[in-house]
PDB file of N, CA and C in Angstrom:
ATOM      1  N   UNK A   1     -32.762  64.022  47.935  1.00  0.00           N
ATOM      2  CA  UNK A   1     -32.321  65.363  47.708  1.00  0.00           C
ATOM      3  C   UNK A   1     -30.942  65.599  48.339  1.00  0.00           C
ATOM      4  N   UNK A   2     -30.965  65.298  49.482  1.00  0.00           N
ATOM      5  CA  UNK A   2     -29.380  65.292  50.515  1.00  0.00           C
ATOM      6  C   UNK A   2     -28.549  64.735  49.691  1.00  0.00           C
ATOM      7  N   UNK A   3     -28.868  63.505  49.114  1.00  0.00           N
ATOM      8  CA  UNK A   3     -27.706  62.278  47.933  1.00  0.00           C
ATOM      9  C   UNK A   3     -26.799  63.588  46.788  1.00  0.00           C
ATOM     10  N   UNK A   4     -28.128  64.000  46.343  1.00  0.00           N
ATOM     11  CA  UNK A   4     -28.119  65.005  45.360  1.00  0.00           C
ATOM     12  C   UNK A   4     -27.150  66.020  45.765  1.00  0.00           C
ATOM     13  N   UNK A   5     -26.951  66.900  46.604  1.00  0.00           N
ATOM     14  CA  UNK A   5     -26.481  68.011  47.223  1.00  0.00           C
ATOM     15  C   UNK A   5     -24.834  67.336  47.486  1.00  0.00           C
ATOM     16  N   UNK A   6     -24.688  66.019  48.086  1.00  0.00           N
ATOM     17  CA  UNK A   6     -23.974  65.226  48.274  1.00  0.00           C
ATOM     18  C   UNK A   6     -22.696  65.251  47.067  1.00  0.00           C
ATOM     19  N   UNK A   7     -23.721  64.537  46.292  1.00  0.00           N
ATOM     20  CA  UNK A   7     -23.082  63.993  44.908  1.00  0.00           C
ATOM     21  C   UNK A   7     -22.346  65.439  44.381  1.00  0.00           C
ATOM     22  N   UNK A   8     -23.367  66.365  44.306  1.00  0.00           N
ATOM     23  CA  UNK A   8     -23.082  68.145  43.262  1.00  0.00           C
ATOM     24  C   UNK A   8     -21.220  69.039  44.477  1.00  0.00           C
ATOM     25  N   UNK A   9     -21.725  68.729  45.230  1.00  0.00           N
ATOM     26  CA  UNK A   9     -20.485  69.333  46.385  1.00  0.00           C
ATOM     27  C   UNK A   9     -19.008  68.357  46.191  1.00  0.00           C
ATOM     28  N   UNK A  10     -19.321  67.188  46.247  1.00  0.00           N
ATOM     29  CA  UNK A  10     -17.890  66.367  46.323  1.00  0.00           C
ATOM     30  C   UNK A  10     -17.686  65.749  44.861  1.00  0.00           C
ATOM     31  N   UNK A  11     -18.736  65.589  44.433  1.00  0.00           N
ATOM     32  CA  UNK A  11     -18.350  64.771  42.758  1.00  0.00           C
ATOM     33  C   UNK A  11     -17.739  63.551  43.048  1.00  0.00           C
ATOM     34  N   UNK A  12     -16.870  62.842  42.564  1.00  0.00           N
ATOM     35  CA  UNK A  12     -16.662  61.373  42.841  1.00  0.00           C
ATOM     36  C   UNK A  12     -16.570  60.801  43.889  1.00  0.00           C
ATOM     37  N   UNK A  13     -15.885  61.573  44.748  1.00  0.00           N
ATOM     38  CA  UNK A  13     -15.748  61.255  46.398  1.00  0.00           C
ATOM     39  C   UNK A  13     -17.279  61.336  46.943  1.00  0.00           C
ATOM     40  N   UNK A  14     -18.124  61.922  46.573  1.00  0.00           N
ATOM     41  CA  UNK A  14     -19.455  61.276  46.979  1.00  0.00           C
ATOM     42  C   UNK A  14     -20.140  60.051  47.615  1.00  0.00           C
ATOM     43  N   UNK A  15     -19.555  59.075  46.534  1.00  0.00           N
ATOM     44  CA  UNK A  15     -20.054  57.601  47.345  1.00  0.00           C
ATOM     45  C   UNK A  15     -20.082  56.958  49.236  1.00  0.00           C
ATOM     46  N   UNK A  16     -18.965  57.505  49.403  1.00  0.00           N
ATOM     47  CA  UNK A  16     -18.680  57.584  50.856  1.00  0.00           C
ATOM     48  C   UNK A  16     -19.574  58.212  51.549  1.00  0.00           C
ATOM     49  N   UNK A  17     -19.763  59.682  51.632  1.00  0.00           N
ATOM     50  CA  UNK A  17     -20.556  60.030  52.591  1.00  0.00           C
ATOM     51  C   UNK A  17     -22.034  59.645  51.970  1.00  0.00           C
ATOM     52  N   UNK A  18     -22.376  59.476  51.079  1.00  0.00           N
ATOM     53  CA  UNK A  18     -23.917  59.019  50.626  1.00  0.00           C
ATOM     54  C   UNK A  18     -24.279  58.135  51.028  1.00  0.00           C
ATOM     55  N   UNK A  19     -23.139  56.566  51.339  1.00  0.00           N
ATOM     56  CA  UNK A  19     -23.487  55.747  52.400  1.00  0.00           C
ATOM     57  C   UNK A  19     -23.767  56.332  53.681  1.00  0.00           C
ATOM     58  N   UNK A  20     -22.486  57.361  54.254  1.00  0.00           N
ATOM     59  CA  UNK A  20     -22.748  57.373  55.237  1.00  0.00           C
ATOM     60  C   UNK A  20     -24.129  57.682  56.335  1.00  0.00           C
ATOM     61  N   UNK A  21     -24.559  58.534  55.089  1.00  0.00           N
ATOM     62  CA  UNK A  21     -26.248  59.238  55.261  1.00  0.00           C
ATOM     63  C   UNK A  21     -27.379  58.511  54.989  1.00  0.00           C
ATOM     64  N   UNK A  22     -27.029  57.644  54.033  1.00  0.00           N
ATOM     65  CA  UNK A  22     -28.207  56.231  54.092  1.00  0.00           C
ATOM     66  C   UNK A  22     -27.995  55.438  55.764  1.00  0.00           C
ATOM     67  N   UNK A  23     -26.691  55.110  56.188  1.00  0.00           N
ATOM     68  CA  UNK A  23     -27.120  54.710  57.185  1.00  0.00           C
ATOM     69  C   UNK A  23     -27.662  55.423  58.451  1.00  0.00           C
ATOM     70  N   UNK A  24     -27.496  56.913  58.509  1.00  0.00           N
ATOM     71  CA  UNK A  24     -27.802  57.544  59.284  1.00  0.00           C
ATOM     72  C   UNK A  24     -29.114  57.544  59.232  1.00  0.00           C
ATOM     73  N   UNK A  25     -29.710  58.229  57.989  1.00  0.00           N
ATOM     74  CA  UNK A  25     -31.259  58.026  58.124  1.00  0.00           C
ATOM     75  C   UNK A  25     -32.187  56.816  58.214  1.00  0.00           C
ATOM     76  N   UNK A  26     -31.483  55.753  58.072  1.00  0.00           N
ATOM     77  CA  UNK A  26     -32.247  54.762  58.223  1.00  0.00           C
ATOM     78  C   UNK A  26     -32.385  54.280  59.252  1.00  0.00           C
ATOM     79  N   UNK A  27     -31.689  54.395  60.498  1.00  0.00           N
ATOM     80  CA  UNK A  27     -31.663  54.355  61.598  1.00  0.00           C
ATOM     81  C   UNK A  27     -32.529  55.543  62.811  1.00  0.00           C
ATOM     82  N   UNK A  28     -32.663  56.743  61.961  1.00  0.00           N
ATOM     83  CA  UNK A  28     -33.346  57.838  63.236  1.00  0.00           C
ATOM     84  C   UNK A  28     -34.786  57.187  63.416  1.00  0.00           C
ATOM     85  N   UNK A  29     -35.784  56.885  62.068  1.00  0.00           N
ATOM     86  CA  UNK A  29     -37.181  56.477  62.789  1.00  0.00           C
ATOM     87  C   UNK A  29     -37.279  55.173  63.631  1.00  0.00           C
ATOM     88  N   UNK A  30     -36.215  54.707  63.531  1.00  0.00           N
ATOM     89  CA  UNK A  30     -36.366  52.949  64.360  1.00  0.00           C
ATOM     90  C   UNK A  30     -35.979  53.209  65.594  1.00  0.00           C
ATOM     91  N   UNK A  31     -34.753  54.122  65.994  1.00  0.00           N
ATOM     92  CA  UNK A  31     -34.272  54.440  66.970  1.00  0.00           C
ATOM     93  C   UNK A  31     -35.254  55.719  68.286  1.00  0.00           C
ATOM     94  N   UNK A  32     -36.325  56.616  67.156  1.00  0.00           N
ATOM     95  CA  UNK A  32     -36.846  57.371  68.027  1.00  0.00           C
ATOM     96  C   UNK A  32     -38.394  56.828  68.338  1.00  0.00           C
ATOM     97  N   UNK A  33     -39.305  55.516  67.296  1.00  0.00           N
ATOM     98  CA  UNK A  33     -40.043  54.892  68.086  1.00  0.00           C
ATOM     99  C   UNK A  33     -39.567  54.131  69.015  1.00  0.00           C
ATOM    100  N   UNK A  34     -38.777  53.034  69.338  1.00  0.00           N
ATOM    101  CA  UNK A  34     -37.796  52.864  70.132  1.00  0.00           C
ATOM    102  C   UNK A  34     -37.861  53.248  71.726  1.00  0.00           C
ATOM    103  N   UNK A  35     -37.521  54.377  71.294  1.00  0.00           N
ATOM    104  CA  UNK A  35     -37.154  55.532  72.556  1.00  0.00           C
ATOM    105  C   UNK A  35     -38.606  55.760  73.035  1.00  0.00           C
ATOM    106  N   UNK A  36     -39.091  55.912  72.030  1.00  0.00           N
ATOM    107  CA  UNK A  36     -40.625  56.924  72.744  1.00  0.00           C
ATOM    108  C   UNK A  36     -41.431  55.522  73.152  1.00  0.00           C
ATOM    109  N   UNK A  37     -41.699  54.222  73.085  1.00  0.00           N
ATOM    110  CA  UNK A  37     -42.312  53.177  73.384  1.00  0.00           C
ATOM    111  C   UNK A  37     -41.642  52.643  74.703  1.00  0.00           C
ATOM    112  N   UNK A  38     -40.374  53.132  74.573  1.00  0.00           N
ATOM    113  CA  UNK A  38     -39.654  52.213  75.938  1.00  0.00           C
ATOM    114  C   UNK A  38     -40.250  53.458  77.259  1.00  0.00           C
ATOM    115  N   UNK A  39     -40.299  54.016  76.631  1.00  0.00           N
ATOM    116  CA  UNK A  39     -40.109  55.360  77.689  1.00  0.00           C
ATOM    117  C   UNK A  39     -41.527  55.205  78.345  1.00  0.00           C
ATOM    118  N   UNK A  40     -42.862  54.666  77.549  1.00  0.00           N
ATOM    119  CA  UNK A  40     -43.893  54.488  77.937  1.00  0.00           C
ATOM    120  C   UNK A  40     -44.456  53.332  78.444  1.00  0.00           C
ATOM    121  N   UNK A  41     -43.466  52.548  78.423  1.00  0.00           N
ATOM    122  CA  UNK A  41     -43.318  50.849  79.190  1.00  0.00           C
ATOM    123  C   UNK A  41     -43.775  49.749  78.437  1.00  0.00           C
ATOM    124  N   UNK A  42     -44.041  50.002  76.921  1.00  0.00           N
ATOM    125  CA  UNK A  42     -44.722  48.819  76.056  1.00  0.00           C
ATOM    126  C   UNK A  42     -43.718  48.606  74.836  1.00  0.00           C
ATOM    127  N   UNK A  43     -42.346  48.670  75.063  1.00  0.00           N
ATOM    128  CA  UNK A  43     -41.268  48.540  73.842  1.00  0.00           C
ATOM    129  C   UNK A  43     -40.756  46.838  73.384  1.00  0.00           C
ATOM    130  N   UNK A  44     -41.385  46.184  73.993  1.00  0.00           N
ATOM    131  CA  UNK A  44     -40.951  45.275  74.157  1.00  0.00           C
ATOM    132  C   UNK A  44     -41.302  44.330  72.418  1.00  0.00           C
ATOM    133  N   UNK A  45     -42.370  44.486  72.583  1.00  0.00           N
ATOM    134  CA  UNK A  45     -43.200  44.186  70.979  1.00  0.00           C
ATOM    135  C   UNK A  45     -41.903  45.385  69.904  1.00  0.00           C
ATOM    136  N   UNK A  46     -42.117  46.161  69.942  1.00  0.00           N
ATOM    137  CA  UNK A  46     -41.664  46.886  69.375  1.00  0.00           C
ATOM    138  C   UNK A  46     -39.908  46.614  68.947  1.00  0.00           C
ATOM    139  N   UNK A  47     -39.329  46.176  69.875  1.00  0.00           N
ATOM    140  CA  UNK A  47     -38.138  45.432  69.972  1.00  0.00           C
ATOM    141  C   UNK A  47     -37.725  44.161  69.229  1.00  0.00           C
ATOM    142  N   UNK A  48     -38.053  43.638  69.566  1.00  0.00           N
ATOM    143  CA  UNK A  48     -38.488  42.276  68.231  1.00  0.00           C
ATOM    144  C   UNK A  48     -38.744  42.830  67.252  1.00  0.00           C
ATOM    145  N   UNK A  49     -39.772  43.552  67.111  1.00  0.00           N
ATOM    146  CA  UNK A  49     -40.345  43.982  65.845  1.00  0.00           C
ATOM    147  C   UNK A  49     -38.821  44.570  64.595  1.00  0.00           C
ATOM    148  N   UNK A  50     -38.284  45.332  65.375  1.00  0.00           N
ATOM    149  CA  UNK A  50     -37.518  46.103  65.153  1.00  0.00           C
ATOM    150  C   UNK A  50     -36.062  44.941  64.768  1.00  0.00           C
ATOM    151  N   UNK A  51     -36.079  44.575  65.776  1.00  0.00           N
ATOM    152  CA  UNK A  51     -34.656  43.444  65.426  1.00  0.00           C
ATOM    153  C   UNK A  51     -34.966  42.326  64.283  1.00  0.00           C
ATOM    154  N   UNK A  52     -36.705  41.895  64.328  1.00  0.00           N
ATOM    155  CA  UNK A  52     -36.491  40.990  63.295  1.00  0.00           C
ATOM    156  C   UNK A  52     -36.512  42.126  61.671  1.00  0.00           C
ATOM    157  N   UNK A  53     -36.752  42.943  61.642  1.00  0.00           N
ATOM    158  CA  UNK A  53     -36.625  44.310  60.640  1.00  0.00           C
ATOM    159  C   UNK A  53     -35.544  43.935  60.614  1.00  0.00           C
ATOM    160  N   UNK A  54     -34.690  44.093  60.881  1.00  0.00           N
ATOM    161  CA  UNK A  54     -33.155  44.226  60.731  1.00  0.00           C
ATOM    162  C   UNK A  54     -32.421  43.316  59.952  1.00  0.00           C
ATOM    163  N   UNK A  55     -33.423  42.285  59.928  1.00  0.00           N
ATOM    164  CA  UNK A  55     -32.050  40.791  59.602  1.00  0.00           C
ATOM    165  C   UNK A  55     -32.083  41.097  58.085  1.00  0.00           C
ATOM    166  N   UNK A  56     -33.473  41.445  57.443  1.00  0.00           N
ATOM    167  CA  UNK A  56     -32.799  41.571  55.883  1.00  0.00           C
ATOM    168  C   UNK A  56     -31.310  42.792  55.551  1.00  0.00           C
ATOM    169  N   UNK A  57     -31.606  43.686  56.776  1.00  0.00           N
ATOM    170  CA  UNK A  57     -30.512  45.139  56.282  1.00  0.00           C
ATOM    171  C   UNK A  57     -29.227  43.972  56.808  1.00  0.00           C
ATOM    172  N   UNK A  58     -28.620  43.029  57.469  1.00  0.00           N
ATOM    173  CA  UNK A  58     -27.664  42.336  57.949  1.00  0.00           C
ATOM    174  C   UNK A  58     -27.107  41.768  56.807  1.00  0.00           C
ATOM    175  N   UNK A  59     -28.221  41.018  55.815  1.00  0.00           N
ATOM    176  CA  UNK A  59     -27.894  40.333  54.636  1.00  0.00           C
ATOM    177  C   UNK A  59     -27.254  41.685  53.227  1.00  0.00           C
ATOM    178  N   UNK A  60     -27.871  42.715  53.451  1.00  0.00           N
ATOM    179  CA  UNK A  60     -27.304  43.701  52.936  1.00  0.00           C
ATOM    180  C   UNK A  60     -25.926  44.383  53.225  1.00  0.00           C
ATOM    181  N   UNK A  61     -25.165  43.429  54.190  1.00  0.00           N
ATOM    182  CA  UNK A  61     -23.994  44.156  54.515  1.00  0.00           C
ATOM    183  C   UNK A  61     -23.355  43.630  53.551  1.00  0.00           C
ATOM    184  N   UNK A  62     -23.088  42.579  52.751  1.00  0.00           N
ATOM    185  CA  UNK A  62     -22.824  42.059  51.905  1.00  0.00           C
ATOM    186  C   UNK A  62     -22.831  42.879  50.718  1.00  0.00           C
ATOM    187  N   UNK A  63     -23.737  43.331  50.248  1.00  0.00           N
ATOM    188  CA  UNK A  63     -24.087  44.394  48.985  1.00  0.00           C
ATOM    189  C   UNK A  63     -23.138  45.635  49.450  1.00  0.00           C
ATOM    190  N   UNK A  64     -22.993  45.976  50.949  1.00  0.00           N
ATOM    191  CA  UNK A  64     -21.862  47.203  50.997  1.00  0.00           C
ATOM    192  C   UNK A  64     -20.568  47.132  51.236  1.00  0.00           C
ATOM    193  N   UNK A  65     -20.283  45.952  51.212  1.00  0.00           N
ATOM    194  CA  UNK A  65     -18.620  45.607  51.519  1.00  0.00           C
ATOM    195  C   UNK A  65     -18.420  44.955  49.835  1.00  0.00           C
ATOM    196  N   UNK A  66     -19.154  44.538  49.268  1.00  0.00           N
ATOM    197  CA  UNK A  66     -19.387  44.790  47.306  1.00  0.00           C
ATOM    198  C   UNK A  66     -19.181  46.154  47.067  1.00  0.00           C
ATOM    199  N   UNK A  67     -20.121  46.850  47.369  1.00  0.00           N
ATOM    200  CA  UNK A  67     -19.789  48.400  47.011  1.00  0.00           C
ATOM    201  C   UNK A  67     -18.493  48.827  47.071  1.00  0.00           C
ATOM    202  N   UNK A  68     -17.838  48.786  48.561  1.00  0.00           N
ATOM    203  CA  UNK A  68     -16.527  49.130  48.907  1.00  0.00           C
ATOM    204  C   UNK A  68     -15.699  48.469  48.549  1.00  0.00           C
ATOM    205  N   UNK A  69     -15.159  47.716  47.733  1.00  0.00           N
ATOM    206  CA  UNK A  69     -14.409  46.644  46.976  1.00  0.00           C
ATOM    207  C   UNK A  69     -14.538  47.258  45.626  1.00  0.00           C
ATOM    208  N   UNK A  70     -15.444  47.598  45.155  1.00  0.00           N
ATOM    209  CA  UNK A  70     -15.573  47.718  43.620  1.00  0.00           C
ATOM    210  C   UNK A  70     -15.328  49.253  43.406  1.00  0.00           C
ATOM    211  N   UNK A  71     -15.835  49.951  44.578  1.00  0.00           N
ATOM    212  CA  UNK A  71     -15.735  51.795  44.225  1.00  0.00           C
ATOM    213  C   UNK A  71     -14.479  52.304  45.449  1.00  0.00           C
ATOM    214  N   UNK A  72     -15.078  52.058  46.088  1.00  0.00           N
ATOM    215  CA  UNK A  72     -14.151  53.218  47.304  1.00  0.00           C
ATOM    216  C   UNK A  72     -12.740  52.697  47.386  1.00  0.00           C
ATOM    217  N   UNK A  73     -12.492  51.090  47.700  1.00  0.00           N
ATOM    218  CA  UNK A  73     -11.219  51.015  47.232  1.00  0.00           C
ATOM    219  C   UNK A  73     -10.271  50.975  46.286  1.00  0.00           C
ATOM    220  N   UNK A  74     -10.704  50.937  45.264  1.00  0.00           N
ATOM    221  CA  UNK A  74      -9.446  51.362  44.469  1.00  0.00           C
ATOM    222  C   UNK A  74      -8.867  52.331  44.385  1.00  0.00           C
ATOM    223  N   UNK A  75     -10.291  53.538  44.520  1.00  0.00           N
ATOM    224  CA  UNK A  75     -10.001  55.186  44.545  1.00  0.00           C
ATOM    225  C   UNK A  75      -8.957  55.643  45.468  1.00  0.00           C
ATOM    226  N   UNK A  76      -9.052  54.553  46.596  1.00  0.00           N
ATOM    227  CA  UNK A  76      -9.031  55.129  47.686  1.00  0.00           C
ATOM    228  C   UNK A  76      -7.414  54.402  47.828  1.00  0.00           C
ATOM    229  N   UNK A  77      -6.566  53.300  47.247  1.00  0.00           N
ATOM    230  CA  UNK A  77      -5.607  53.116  46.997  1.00  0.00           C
ATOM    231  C   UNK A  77      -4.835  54.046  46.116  1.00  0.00           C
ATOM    232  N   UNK A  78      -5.505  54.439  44.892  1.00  0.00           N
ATOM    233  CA  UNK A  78      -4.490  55.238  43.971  1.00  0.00           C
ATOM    234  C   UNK A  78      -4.343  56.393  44.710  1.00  0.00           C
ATOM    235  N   UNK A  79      -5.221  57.346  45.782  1.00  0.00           N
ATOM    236  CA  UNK A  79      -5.084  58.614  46.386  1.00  0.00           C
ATOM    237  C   UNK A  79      -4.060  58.319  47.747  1.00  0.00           C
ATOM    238  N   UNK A  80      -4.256  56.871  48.427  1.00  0.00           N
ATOM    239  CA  UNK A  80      -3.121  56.665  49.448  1.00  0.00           C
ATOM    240  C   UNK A  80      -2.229  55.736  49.352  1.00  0.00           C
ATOM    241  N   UNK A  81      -2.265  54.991  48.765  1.00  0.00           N
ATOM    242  CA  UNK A  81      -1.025  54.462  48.655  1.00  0.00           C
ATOM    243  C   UNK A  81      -1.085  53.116  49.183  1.00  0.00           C
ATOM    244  N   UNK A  82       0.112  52.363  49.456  1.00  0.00           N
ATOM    245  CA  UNK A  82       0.013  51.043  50.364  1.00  0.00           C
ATOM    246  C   UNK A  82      -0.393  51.252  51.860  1.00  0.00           C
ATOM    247  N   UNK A  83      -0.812  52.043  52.128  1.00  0.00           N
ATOM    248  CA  UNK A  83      -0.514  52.165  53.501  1.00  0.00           C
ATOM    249  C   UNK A  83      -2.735  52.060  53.736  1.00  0.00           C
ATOM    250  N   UNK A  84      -3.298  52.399  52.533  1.00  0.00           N
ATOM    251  CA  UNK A  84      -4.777  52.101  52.488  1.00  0.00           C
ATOM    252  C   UNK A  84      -4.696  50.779  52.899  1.00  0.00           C
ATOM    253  N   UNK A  85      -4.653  50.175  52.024  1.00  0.00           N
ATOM    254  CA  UNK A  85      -4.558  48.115  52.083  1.00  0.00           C
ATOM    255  C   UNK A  85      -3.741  47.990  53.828  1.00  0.00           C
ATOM    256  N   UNK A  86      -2.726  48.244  54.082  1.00  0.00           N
ATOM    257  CA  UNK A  86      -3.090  47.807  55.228  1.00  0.00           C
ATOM    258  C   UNK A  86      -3.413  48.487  56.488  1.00  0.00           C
ATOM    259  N   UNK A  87      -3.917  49.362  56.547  1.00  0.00           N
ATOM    260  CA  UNK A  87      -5.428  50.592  57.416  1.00  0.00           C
ATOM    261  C   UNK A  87      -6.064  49.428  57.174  1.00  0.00           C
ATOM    262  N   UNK A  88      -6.668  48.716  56.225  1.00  0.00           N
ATOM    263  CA  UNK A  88      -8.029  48.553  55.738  1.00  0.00           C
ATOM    264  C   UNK A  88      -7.765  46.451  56.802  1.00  0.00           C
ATOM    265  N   UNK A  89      -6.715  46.382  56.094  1.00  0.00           N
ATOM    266  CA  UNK A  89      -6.399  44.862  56.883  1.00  0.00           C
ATOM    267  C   UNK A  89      -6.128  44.880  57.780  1.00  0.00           C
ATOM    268  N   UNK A  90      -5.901  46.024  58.747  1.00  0.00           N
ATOM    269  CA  UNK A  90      -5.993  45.778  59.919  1.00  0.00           C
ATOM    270  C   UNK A  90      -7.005  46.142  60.874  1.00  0.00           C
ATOM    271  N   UNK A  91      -8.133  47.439  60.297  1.00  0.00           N
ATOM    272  CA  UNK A  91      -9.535  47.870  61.327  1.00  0.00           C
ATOM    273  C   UNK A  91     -10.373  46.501  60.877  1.00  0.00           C
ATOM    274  N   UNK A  92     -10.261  45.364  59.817  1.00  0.00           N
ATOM    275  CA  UNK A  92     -10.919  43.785  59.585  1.00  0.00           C
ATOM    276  C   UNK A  92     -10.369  43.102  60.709  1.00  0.00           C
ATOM    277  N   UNK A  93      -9.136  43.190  61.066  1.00  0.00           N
ATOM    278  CA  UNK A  93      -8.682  42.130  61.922  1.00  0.00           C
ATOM    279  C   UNK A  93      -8.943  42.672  63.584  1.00  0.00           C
ATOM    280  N   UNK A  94      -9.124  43.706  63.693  1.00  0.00           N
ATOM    281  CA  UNK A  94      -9.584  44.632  65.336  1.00  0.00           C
ATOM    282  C   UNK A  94     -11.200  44.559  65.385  1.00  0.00           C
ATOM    283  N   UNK A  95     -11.600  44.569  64.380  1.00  0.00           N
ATOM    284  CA  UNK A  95     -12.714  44.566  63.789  1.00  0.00           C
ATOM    285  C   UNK A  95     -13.401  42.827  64.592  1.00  0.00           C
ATOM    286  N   UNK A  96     -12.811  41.674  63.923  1.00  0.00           N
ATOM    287  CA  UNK A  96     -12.536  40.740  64.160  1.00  0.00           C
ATOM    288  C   UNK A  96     -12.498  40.316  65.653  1.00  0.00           C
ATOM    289  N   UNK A  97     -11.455  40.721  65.805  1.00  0.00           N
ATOM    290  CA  UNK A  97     -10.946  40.712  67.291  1.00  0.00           C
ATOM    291  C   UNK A  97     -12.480  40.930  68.433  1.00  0.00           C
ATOM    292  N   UNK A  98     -12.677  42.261  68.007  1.00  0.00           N
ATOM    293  CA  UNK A  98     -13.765  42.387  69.129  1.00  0.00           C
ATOM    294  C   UNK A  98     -14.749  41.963  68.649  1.00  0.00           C
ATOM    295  N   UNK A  99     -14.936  41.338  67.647  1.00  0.00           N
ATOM    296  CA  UNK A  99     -16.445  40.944  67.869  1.00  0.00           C
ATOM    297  C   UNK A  99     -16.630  39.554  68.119  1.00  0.00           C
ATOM    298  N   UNK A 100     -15.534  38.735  68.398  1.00  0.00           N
ATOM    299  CA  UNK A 100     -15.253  37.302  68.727  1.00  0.00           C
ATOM    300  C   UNK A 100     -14.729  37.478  69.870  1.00  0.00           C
TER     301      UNK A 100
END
């Protein structure tokens, strides 16, 4: 329904924040059992549980950097200009940076 409300308010520019809200919600129930198991001293199961959950959404980062290649950037070049492409080549290479 939120996608919906999403999509009807921004119209093409949509795609962006509709990710952004898939990842938001997909993260509050993992994050507040989480919280409420650690808090009660038995999170530990739950932790694993939770991280091995995760590895298929990891293989899915793939399907969203597809997404963003095929939709958001081009849009997102013809509305800014050259200066998108390299924003974009350089938060990859800081990006990069810190996580190595």
């Amino acid at each position: 329904m939120s996608d919906h409300l999403i999509e009807n308010k921004l119209g093409p520019a949509a795609l962006g924040w509709a990710l952004m809200l898939g990842s938001l919600l997909d993260g509050i129930p993992e994050n507040t059992a989480l919280g409420v198991s650690l808090g009660g001293g038995g999170g530990v199961v739950l932790l694993v549980a939770i991280a091995v959950g995760n590895v298929p959404e990891a293989f899915a980062g793939g399907a969203t950097i597809a997404v963003l290649a095929d939709s958001l950037m081009p849009e997102a070049y013809r509305e800014g200009g050259w200066w998108v492409g390299l924003s974009t080549a350089l938060g990859f290479l800081v990006a990069f940076a810190l996580g190595g």
